[in-house]
C-alpha atoms as a PDB file:
ATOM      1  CA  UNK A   1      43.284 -12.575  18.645  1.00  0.00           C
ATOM      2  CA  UNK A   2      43.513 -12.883  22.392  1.00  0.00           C
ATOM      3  CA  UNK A   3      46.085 -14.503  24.951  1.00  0.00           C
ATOM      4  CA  UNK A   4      45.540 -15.890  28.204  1.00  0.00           C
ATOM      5  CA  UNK A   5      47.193 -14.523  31.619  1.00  0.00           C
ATOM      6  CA  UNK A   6      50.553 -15.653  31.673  1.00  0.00           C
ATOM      7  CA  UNK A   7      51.123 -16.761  28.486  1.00  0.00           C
ATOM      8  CA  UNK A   8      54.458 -15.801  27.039  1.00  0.00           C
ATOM      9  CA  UNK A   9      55.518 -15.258  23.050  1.00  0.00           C
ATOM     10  CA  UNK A  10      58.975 -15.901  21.697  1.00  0.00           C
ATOM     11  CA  UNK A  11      60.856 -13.799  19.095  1.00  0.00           C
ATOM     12  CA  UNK A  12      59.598 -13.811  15.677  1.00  0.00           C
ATOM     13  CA  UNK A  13      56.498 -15.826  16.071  1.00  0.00           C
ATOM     14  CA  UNK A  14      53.534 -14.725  13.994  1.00  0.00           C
ATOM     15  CA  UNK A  15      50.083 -14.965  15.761  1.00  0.00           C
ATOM     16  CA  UNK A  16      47.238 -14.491  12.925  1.00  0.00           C
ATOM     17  CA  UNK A  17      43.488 -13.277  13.433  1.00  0.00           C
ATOM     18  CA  UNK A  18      40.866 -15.249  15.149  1.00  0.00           C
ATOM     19  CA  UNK A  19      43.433 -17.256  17.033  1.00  0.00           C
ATOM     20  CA  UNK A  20      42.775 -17.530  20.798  1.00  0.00           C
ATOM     21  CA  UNK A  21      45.434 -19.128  23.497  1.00  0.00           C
ATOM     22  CA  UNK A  22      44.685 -20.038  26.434  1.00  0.00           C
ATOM     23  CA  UNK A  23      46.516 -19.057  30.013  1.00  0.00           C
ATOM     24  CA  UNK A  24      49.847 -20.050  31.053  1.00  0.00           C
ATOM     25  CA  UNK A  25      51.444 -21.033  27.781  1.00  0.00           C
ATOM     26  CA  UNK A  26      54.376 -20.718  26.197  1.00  0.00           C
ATOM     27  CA  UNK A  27      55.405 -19.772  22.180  1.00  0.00           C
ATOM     28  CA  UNK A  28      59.016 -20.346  21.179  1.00  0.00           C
ATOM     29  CA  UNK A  29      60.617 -18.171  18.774  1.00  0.00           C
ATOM     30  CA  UNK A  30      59.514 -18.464  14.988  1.00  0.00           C
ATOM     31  CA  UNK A  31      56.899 -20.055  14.933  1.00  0.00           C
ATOM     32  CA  UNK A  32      53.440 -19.363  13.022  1.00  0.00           C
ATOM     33  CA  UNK A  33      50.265 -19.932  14.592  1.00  0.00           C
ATOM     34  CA  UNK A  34      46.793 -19.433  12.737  1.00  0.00           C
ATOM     35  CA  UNK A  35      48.023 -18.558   9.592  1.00  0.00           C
ATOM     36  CA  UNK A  36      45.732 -19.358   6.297  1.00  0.00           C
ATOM     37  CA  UNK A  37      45.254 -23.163   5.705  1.00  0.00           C
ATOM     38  CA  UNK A  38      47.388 -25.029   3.420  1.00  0.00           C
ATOM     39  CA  UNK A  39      44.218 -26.187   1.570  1.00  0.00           C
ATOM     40  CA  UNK A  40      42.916 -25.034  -2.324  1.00  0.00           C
ATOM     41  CA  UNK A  41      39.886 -25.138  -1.781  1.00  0.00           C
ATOM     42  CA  UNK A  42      39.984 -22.314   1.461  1.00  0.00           C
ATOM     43  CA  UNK A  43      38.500 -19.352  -0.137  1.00  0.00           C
ATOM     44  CA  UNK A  44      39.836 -16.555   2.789  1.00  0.00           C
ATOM     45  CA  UNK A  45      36.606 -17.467   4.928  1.00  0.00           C
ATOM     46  CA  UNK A  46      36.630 -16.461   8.212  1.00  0.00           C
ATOM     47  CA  UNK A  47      38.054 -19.447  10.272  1.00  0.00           C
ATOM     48  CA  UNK A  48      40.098 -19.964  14.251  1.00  0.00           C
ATOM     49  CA  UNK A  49      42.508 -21.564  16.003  1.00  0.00           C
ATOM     50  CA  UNK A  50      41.862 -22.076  19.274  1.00  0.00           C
ATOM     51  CA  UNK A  51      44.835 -23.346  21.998  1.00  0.00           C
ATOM     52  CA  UNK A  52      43.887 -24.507  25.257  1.00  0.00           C
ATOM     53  CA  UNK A  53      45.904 -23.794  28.768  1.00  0.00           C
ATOM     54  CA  UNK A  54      49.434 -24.695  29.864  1.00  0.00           C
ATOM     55  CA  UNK A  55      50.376 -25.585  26.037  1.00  0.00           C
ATOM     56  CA  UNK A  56      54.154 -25.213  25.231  1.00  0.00           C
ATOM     57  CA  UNK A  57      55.083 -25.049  21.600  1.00  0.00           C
ATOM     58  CA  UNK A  58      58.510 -25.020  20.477  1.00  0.00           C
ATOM     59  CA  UNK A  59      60.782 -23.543  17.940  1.00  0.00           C
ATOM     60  CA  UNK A  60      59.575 -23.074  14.211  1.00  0.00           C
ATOM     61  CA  UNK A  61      56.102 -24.906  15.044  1.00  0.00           C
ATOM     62  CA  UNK A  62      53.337 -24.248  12.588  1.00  0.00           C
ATOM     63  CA  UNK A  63      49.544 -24.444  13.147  1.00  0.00           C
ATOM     64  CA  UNK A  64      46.665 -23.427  10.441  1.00  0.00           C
ATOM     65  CA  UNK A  65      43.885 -22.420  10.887  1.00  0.00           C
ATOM     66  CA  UNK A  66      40.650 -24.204  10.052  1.00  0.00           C
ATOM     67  CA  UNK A  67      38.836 -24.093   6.827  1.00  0.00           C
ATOM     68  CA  UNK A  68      34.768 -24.382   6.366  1.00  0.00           C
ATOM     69  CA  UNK A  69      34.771 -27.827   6.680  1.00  0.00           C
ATOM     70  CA  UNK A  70      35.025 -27.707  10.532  1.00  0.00           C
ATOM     71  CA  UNK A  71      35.838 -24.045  11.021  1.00  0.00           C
ATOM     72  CA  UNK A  72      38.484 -24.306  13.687  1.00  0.00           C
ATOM     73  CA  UNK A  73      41.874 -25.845  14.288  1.00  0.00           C
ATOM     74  CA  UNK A  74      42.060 -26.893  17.986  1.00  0.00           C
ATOM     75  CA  UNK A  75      44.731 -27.720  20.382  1.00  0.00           C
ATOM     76  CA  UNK A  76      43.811 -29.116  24.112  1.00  0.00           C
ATOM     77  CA  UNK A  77      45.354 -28.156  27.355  1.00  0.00           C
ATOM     78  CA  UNK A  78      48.264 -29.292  28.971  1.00  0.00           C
ATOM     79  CA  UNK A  79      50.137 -30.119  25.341  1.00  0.00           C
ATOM     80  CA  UNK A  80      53.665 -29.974  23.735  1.00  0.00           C
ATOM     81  CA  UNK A  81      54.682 -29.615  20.361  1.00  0.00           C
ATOM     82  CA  UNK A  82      58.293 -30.088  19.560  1.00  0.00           C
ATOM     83  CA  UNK A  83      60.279 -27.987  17.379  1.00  0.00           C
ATOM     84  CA  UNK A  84      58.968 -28.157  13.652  1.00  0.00           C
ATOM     85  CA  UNK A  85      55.657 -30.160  14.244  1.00  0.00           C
ATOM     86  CA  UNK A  86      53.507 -28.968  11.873  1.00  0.00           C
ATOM     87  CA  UNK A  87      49.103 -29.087  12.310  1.00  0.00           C
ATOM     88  CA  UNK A  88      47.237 -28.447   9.193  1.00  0.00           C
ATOM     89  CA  UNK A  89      43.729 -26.993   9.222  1.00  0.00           C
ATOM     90  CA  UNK A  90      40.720 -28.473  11.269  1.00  0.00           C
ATOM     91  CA  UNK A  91      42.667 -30.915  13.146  1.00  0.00           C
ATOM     92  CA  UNK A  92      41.629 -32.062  16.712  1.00  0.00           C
ATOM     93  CA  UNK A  93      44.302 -32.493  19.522  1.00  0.00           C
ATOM     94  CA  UNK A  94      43.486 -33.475  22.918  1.00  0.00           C
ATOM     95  CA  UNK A  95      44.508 -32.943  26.071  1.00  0.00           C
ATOM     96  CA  UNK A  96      47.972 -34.015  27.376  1.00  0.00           C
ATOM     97  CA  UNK A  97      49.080 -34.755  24.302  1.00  0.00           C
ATOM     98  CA  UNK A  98      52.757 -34.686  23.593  1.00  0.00           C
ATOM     99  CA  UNK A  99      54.288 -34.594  19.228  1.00  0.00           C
ATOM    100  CA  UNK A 100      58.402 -34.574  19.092  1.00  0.00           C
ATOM    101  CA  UNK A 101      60.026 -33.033  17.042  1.00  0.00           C
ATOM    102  CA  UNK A 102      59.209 -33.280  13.106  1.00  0.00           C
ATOM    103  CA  UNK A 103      55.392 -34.884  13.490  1.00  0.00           C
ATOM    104  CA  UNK A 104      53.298 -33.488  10.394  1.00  0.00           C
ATOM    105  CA  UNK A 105      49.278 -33.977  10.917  1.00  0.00           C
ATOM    106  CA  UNK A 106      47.150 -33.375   7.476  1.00  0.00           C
ATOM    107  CA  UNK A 107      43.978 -32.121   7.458  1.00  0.00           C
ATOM    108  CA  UNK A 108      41.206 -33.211   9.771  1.00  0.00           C
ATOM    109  CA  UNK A 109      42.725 -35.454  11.739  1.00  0.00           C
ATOM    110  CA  UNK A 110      41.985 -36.161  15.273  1.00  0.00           C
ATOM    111  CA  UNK A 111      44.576 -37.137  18.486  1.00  0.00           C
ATOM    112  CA  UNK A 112      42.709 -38.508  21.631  1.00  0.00           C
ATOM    113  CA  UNK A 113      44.010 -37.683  25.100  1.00  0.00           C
ATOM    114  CA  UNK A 114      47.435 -38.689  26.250  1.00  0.00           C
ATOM    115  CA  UNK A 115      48.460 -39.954  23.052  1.00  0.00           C
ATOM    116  CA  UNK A 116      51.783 -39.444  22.136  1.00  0.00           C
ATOM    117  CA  UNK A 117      53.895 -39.388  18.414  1.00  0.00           C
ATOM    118  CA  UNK A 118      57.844 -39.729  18.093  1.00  0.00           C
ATOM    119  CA  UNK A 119      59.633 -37.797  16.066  1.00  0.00           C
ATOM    120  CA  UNK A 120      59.126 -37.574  12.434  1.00  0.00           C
ATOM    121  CA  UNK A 121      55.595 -39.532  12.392  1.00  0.00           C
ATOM    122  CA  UNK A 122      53.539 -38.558   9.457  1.00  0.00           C
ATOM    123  CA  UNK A 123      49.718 -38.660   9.841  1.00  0.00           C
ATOM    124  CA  UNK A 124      47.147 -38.688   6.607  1.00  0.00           C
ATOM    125  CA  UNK A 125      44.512 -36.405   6.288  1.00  0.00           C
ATOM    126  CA  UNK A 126      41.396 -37.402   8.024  1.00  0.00           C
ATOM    127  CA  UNK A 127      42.978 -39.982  10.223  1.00  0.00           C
ATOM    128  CA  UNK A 128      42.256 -41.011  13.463  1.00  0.00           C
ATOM    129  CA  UNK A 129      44.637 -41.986  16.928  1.00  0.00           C
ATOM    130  CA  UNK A 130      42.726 -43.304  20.007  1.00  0.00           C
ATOM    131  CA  UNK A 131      43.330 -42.340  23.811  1.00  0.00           C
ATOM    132  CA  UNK A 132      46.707 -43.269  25.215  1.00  0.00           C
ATOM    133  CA  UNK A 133      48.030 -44.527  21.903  1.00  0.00           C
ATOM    134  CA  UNK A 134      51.658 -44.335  21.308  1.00  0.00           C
ATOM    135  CA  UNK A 135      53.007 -44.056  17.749  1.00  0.00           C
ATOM    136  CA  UNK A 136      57.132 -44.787  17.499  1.00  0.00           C
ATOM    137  CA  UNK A 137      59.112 -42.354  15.980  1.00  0.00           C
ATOM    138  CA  UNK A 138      59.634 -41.990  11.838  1.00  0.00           C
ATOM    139  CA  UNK A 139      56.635 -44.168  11.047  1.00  0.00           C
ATOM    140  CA  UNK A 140      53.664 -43.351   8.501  1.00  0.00           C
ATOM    141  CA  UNK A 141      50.010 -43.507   9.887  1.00  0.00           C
ATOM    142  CA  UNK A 142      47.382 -43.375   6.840  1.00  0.00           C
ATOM    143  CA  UNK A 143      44.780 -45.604   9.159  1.00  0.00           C
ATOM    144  CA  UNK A 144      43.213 -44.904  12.416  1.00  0.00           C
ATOM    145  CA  UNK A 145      45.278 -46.380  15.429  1.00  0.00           C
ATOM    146  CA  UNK A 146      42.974 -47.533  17.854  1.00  0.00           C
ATOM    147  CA  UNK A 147      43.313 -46.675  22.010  1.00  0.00           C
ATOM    148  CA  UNK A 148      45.746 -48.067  23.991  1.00  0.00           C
ATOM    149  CA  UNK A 149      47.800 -49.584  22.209  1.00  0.00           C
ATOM    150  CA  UNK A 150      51.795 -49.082  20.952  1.00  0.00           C
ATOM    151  CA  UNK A 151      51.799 -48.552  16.934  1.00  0.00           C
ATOM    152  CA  UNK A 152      54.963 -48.915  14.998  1.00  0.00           C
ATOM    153  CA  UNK A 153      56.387 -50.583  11.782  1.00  0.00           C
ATOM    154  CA  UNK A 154      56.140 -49.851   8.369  1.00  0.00           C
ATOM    155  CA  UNK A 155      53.497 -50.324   7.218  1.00  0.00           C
ATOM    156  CA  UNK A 156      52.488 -49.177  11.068  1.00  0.00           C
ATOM    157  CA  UNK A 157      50.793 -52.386  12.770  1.00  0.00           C
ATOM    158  CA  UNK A 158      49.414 -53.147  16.337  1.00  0.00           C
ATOM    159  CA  UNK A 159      52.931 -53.797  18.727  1.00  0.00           C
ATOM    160  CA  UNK A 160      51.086 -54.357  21.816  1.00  0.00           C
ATOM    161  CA  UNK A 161      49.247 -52.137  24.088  1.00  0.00           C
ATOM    162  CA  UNK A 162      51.145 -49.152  25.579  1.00  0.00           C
ATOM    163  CA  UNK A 163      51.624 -50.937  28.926  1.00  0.00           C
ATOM    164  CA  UNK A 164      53.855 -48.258  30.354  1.00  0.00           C
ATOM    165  CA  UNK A 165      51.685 -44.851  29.448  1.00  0.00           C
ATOM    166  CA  UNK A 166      48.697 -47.161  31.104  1.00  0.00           C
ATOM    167  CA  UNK A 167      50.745 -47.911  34.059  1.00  0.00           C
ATOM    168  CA  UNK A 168      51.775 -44.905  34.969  1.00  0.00           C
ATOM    169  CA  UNK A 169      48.170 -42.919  34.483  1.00  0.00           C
ATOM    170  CA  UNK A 170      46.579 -45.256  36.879  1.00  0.00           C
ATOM    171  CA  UNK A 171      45.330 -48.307  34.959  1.00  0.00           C
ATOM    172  CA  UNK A 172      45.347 -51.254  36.958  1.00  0.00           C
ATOM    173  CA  UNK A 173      47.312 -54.782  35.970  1.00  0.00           C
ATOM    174  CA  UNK A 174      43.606 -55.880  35.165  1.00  0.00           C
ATOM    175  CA  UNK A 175      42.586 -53.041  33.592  1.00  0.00           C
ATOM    176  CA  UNK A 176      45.622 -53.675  31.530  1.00  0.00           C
ATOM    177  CA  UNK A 177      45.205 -57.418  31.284  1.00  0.00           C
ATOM    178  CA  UNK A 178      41.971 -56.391  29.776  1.00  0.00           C
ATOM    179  CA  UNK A 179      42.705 -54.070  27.642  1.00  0.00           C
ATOM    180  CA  UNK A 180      45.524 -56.531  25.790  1.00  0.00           C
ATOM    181  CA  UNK A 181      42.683 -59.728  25.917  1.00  0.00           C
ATOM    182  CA  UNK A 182      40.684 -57.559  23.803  1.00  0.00           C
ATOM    183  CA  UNK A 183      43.164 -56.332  21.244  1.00  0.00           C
ATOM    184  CA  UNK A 184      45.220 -59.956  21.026  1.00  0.00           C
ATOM    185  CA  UNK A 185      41.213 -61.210  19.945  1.00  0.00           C
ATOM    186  CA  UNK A 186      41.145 -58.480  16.955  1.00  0.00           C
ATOM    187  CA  UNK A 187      44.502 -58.503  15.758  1.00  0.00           C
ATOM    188  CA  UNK A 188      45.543 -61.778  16.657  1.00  0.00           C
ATOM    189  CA  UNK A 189      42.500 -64.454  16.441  1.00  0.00           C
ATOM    190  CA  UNK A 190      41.587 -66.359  13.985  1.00  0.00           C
ATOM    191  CA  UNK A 191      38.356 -64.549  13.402  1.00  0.00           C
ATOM    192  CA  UNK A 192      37.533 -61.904  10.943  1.00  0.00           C
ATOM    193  CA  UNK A 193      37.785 -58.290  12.491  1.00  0.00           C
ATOM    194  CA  UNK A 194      34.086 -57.963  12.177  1.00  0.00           C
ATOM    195  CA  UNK A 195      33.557 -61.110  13.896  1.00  0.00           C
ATOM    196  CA  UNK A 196      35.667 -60.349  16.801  1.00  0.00           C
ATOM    197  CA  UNK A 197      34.452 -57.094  17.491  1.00  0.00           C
ATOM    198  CA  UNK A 198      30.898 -58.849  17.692  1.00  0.00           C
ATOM    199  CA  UNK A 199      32.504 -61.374  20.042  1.00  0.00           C
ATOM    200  CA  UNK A 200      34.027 -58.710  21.792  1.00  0.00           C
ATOM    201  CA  UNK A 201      30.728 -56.601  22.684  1.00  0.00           C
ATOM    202  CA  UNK A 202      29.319 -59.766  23.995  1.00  0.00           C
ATOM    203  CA  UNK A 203      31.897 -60.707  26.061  1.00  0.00           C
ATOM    204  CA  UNK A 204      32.758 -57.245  27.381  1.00  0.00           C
ATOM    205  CA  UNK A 205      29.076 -55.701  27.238  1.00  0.00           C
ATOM    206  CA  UNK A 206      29.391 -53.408  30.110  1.00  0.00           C
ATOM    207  CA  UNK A 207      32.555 -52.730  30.554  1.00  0.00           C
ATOM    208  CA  UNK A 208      33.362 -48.865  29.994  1.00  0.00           C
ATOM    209  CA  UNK A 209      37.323 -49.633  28.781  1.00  0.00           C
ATOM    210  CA  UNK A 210      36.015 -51.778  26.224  1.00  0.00           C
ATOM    211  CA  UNK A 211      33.385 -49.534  24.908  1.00  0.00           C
ATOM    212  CA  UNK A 212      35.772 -46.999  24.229  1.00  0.00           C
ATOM    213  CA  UNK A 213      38.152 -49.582  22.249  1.00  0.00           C
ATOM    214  CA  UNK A 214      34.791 -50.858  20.121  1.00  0.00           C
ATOM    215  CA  UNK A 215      33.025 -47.477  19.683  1.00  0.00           C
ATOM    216  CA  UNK A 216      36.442 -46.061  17.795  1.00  0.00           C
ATOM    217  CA  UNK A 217      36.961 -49.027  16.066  1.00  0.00           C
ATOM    218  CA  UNK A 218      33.221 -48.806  14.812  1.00  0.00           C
ATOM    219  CA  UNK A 219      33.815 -45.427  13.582  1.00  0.00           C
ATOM    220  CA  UNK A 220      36.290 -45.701  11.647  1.00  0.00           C
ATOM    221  CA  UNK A 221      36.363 -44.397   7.603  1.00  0.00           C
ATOM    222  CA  UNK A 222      39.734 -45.113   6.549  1.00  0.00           C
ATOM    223  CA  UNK A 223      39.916 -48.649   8.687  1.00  0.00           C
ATOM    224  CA  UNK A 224      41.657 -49.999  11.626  1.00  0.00           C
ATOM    225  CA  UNK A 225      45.664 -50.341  10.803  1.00  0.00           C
END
């Protein structure tokens, strides 16, 4: 185990072996970090957890550590975790990245930068969520959730793009204006999805935004919701 300078542990917390936390964080009371994965097929191999910097994680949050399918359990820098958020084994967090209270990830799955979950979301095993997505609180996600966009319903479905989290990291109004031209001609044209995301990498060939939005989308395994 090692902790970065500065980085401060609450009150009944458990910190397992091969965890590593990065500087300037902060570990509420009772929590459990790096423990063994919740996962039957994790035969006590030799696995880590690894936290970034300037991470705060609140009361009674748990994190497990990876298995052998991916070997580590990883959290970015600059992230909160509400009280009770819970991150199995081998997940993927990014950077700036902020769970209320109550979010459960299963196993595997990966959260892009900036992306942010309300309380009580639920995210399947092996599941995806884009850059800057929002998710509203108490919903289900069992597909990926693509970039930019604002997620909510049940079943979850494409609300619009998250026009204020864009706004206030810098996007542009065309960036913006882009970014929903795209997403209205996937969800909301008359085309297949398959033939829109053709259309799409014709008409927006260069364009780096755009590339991000069709490269995720491509590489998807449990679809786009």
């Amino acid at each position: 185990m090692s902790l970065g300078d500065n980085t401060r542990i609450g009150n009944h917390t458990t910190i397992c072996k091969g965890t590593s936390i990065g500087s300037d964080c902060t570990i509420y009371h009772s929590c459990s970090i790096g423990e063994a994965p919740q996962d039957l097929k994790y035969n006590g191999e030799p696995t880590k957890t690894k936290i970034g910097n300037h991470v705060n994680i609140r009361e009674f949050v748990t994190i497990n550590r990876g298995t052998i399918a991916h070997g580590t359990t990883e959290i970015g820098n600059d992230v909160l975790l509400m009280a009770y958020v819970h991150i199995a084994h081998d997940c993927i967090v990014g950077n700036n990245v902020i769970f209320a209270n109550l979010v459960t990830l299963g196993g595997h799955v990966e959260i892009g930068d900036w992306a942010s979950l309300g309380g009580g979301v639920l995210v399947h095993q092996f599941t995806r969520i884009g850059i800057h997505a929002f998710i509203g609180g108490g919903y289900r996600v069992v597909q990926d959730v693509p970039p930019y966009i604002l997620a909510q319903g049940e079943p979850i479905q494409f609300a619009g793009i998250n026009r204020v989290g864009l706004r206030r990291r810098g996007y542009n109004t065309d960036d913006r204006q882009m970014i929903k031209s795209i997403y209205r001609q996937y969800f909301r044209s008359s085309m297949t999805r398959s033939e829109a995301l053709v259309q799409i990498n014709k008409d927006y060939d260069s364009n780096p935004l755009a590339k991000t939005i069709t490269d995720f989308i491509a590489g998807t395994s449990r679809g786009i919701i």
